[in-house]
Protein backbone atom coordinates (compact mmCIF):
# COMPACT_ATOMS: atom_id res chain seq x y z
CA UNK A 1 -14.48 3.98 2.61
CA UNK A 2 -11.04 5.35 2.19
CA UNK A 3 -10.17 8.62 1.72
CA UNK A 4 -6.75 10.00 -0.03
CA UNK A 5 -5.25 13.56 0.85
CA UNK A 6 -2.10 14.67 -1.12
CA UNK A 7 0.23 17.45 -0.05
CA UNK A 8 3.68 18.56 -0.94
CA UNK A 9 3.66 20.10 -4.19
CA UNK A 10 4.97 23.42 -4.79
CA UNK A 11 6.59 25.20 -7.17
CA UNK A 12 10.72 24.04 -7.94
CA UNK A 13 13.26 24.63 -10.37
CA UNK A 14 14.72 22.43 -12.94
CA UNK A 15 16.85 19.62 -10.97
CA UNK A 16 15.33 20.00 -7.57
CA UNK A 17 13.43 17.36 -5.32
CA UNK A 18 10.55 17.00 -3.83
CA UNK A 19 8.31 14.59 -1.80
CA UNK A 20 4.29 13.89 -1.86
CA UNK A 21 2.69 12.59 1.32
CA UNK A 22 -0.34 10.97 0.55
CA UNK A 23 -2.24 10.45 3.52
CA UNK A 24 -4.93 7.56 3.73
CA UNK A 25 -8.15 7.69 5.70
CA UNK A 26 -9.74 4.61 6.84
CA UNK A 27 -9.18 1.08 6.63
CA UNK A 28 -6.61 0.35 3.80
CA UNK A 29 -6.26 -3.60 3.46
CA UNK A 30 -2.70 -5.01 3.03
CA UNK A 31 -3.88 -6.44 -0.50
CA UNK A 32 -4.25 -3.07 -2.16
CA UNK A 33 -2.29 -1.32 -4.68
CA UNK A 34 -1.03 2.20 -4.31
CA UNK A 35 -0.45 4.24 -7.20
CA UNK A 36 0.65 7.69 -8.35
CA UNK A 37 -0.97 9.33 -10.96
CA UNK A 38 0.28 12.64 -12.89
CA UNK A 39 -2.17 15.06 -15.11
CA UNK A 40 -0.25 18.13 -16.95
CA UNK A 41 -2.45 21.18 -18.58
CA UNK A 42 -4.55 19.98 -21.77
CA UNK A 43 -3.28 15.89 -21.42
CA UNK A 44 -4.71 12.91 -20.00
CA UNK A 45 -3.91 11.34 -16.63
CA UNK A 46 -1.03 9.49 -16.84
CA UNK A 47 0.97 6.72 -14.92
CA UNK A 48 3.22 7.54 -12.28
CA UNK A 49 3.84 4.54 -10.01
CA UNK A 50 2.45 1.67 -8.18
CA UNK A 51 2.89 -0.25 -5.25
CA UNK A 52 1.85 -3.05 -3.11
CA UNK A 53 0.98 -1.22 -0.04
CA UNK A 54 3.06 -3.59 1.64
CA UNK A 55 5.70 -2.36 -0.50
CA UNK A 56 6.71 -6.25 -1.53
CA UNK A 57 6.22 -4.73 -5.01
CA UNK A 58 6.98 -1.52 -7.12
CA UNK A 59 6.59 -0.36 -10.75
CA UNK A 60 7.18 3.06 -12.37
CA UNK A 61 7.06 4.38 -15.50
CA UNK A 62 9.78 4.99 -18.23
CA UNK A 63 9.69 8.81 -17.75
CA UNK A 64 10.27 8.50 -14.08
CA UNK A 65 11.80 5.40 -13.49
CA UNK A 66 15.06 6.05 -12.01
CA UNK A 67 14.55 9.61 -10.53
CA UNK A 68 11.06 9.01 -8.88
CA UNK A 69 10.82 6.69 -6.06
CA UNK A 70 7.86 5.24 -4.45
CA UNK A 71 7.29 4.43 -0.65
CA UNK A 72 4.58 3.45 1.63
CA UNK A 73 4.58 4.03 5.78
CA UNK A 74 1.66 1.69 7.01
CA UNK A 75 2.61 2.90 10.56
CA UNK A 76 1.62 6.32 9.22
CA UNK A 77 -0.70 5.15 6.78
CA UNK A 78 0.70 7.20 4.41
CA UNK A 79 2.39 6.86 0.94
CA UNK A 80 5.25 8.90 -0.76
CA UNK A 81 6.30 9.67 -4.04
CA UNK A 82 10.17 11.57 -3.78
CA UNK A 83 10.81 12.97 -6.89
CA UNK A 84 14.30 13.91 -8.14
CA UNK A 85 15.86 15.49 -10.47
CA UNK A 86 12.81 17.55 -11.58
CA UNK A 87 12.53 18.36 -15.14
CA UNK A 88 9.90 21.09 -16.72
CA UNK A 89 7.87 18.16 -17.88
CA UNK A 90 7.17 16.85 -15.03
CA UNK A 91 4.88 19.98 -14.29
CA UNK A 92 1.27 19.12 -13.42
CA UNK A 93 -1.51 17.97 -10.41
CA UNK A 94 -0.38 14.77 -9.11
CA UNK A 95 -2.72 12.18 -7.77
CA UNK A 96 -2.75 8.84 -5.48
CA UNK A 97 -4.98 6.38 -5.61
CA UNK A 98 -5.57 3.45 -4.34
CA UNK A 99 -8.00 -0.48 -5.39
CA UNK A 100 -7.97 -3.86 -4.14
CA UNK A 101 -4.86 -5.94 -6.09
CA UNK A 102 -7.32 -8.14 -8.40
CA UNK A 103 -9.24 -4.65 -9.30
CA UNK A 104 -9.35 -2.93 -12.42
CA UNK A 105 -10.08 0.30 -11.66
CA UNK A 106 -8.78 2.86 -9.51
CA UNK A 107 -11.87 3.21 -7.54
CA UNK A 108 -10.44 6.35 -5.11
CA UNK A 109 -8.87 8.98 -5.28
CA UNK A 110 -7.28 12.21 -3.84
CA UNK A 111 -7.78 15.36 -5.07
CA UNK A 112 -4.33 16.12 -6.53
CA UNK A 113 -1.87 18.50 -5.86
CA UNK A 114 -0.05 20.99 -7.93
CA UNK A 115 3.75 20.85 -8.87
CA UNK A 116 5.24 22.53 -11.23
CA UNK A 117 8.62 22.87 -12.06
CA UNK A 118 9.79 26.08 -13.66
CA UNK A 119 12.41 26.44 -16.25
């Protein structure tokens, strides 16, 4: 069973940066995808990012794509989403996650963690 802790988000201001550590517990298998998940007040969860956790392979939505960039440490077992150029939108929890490649679902999860970015 693995587990998923996220950390890093705080509050910013327009046009800062920030990273999100998301640290893995137990076994992760090199076939798995990693993704990033975002969640603002009164929407659904919406697609951040995914990788391979290899890292062979990377995909990111429109909205991010460009200022968000998405990493994975297997040393550290660890993934990292470094976000740029933070806009007011991008306010809300952010969650990784984690299935095996041929999965549909995004079977675990972390608990989130807050940013928000003032304006």
């Amino acid at each position: 069973q693995v587990r998923l802790v996220e950390s890093g988000g705080r509050t910013v201001q327009p046009g800062d940066s920030l990273r999100l550590s998301c640290v893995a517990s137990g076994r992760v298998l090199s076939s798995y995808m990693m993704g990033w998940f975002r969640q603002a007040p009164g929407k659904e969860r919406e697609f951040v990012a995914t990788m391979s956790w290899t890292g062979n392979i990377l995909n990111y939505s429109d909205f991010v794509a460009g200022r968000f960039i998405a990493s994975t440490d297997k040393r550290a077992n660890t993934m990292y989403l470094q976000m740029n150029g933070l806009k007011p939108e991008d306010t809300g929890v952010y969650y990784c996650a984690t299935r095996p490649r041929h999965a549909t679902d995004w079977g675990t999860w972390g608990q989130g963690t807050q940013v928000t970015v003032s304006s």
